[in-house]
Protein backbone atom coordinates (compact mmCIF):
# COMPACT_ATOMS: atom_id res chain seq x y z
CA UNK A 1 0.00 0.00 0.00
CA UNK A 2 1.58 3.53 -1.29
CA UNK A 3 1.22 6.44 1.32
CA UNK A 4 -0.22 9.36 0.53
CA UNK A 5 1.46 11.23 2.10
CA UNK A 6 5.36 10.39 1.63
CA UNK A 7 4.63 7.79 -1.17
CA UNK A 8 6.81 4.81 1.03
CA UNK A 9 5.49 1.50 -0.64
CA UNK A 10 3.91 -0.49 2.96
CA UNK A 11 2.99 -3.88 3.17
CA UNK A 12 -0.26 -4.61 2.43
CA UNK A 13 -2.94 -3.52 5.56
CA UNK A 14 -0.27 -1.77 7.70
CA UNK A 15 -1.58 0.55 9.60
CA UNK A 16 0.53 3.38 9.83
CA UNK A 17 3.06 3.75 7.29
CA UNK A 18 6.49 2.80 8.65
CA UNK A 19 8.94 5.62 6.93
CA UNK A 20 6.45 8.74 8.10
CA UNK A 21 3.93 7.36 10.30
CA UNK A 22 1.19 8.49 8.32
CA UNK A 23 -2.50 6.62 9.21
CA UNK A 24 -3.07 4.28 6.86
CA UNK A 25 -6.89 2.76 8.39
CA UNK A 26 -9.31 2.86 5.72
CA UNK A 27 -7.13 3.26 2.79
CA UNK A 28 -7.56 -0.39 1.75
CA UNK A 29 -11.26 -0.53 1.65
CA UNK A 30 -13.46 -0.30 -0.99
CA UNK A 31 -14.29 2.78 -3.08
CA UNK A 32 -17.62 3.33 -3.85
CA UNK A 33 -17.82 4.01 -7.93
CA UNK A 34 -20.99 5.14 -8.93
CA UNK A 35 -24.55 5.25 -9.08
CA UNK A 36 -26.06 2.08 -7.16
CA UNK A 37 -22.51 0.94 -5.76
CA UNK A 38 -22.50 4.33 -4.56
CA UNK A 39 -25.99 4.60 -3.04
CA UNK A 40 -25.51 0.83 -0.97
CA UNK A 41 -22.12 1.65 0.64
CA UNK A 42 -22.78 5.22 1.28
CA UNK A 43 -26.33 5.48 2.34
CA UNK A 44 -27.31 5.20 5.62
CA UNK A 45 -30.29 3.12 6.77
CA UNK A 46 -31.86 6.40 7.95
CA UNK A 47 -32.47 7.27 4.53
CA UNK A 48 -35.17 4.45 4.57
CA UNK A 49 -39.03 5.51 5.26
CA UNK A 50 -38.59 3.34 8.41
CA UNK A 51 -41.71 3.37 10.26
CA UNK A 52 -42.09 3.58 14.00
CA UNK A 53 -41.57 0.20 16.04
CA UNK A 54 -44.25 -1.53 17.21
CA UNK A 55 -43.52 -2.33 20.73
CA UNK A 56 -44.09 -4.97 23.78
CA UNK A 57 -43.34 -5.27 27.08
CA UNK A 58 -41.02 -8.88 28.15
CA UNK A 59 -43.85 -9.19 30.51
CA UNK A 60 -46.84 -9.37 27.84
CA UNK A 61 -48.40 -12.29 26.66
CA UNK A 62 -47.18 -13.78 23.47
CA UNK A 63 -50.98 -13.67 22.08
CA UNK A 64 -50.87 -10.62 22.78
CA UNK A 65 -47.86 -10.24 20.33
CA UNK A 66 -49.19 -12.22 17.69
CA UNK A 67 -52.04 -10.47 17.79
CA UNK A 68 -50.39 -7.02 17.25
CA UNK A 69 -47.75 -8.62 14.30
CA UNK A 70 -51.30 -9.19 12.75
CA UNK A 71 -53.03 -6.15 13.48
CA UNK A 72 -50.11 -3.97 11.89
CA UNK A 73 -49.57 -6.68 9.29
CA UNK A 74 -45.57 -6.92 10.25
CA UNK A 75 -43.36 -9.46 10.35
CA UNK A 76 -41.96 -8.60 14.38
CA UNK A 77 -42.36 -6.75 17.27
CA UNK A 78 -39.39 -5.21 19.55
CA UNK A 79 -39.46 -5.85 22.87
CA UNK A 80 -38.64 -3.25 25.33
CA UNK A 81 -37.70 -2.26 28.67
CA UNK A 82 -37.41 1.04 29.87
CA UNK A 83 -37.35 2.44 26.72
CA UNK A 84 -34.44 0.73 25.45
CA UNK A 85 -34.27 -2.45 22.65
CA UNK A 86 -34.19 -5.82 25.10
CA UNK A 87 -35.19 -8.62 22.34
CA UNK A 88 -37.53 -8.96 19.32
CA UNK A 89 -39.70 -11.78 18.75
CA UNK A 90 -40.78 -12.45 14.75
CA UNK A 91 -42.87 -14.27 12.88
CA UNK A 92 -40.14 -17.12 12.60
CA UNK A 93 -39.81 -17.10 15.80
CA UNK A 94 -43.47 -17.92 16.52
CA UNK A 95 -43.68 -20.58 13.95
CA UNK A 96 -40.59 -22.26 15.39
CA UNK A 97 -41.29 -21.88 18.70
CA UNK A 98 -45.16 -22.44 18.80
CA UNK A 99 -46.51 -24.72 16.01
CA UNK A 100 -46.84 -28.21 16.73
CA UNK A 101 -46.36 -27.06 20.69
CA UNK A 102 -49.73 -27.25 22.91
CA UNK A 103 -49.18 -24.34 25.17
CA UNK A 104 -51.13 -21.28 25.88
CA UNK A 105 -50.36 -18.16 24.14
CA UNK A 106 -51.90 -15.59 26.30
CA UNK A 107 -50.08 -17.74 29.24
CA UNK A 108 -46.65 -18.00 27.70
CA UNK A 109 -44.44 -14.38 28.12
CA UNK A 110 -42.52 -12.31 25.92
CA UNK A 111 -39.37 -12.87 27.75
CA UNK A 112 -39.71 -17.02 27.39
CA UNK A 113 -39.63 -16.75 23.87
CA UNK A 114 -37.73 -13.87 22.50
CA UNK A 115 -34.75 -13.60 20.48
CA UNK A 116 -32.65 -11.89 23.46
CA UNK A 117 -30.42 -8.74 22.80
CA UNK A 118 -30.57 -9.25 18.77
CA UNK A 119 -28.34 -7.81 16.40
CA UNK A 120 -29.08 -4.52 15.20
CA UNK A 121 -28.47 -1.60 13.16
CA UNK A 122 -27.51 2.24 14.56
CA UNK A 123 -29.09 5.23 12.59
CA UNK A 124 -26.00 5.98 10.43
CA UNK A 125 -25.00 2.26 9.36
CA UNK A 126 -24.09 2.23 5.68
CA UNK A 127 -27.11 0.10 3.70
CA UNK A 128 -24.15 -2.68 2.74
CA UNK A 129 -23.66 -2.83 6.27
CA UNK A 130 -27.03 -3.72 7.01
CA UNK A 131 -27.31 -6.26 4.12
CA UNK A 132 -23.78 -7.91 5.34
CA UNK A 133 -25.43 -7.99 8.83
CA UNK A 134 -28.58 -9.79 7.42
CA UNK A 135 -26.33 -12.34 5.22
CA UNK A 136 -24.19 -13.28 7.57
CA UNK A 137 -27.29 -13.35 10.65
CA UNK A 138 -29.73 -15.20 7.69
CA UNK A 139 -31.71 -12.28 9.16
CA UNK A 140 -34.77 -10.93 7.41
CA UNK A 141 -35.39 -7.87 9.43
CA UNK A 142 -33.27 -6.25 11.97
CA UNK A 143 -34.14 -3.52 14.32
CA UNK A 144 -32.80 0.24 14.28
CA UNK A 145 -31.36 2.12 17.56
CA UNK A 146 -30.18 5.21 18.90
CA UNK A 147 -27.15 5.24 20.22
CA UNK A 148 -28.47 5.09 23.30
CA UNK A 149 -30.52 1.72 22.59
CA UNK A 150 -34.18 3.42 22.02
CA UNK A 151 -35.78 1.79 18.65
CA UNK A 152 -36.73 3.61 16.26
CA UNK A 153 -37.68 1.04 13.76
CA UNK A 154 -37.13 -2.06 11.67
CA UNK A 155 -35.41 -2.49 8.51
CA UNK A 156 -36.59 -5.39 6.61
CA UNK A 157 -34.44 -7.03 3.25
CA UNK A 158 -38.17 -5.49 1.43
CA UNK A 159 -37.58 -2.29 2.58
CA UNK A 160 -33.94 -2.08 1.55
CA UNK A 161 -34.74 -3.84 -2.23
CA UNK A 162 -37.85 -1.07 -2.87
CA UNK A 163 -34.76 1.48 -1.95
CA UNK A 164 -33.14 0.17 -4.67
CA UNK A 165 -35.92 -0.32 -7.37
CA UNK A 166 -36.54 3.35 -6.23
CA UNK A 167 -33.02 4.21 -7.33
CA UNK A 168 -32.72 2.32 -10.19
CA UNK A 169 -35.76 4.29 -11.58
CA UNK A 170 -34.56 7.06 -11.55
């Protein structure tokens, strides 16, 4: 890897460069070209209409979940504590968990059957980021946090492909 700034020829994901010192971090990633390239690694998920999170308490029944994944025809609810993210609990989730099982729904509690402390995505995470995340998680949704933890939505793999039929159109 050249540096920029005294042009010493480094070995290849150095860090600094060892004649100046200059930082090297970053130089060896990826360049965004253009257009759609562009758009994914630049992008942050903000930029999608994310809607507000549907919410539940770790306490609540898990009919009462079901009932509100079906109500707001969505694929998952977050569940919260004190404001802040705590698990989620999705539609794969249920059908994993629940079919085939004779138990009681409105019996059964959020925090018995919730994916705990999931992976998620911060305001300002590139949209490749969140795509990587959902490869490598075989996630179909993940949810979006402050920094300080409060949701504030949930991207799903259809929200992130109409972004890019959206761009492509134009």
């Amino acid at each position: 890897m050249i540096c920029p700034s005294c042009g010493h020829d480094n070995l290849p994901g150095a860090e600094v460069c060892a004649h100046c010192l200059h930082d090297l971090m970053g130089l060896d990633l990826p360049q965004p070209k253009e257009g759609l390239q562009r758009h994914l690694m630049e992008d942050p998920v903000r930029a999608l209409p994310l809607r507000p999170p549907v919410t539940i308490s770790s306490e609540d029944p898990v009919g009462q979940a079901l009932q509100l994944m079906r109500q707001h025809r969505i694929g998952s609810v977050l569940v919260v504590e004190g404001g802040k993210l705590v698990g989620i609990f999705t539609e794969r989730g249920a059908l994993l968990q629940l079919v085939g099982a004779s138990v009681d729904v409105n019996a059964l509690r959020m925090r018995e059957v919730m994916t705990p402390q999931p992976v998620v995505l911060h305001e300002d995470d590139t949209l490749a980021f969140a795509l990587h995340q959902m490869s490598i998680g075989g996630f179909r949704r993940l949810p979006v946090v402050r920094s300080d933890g409060t949701p504030v939505g949930v991207v799903s793999i259809k929200d992130i492909l109409r972004y890019i039929f959206t761009l492509c159109r134009t």
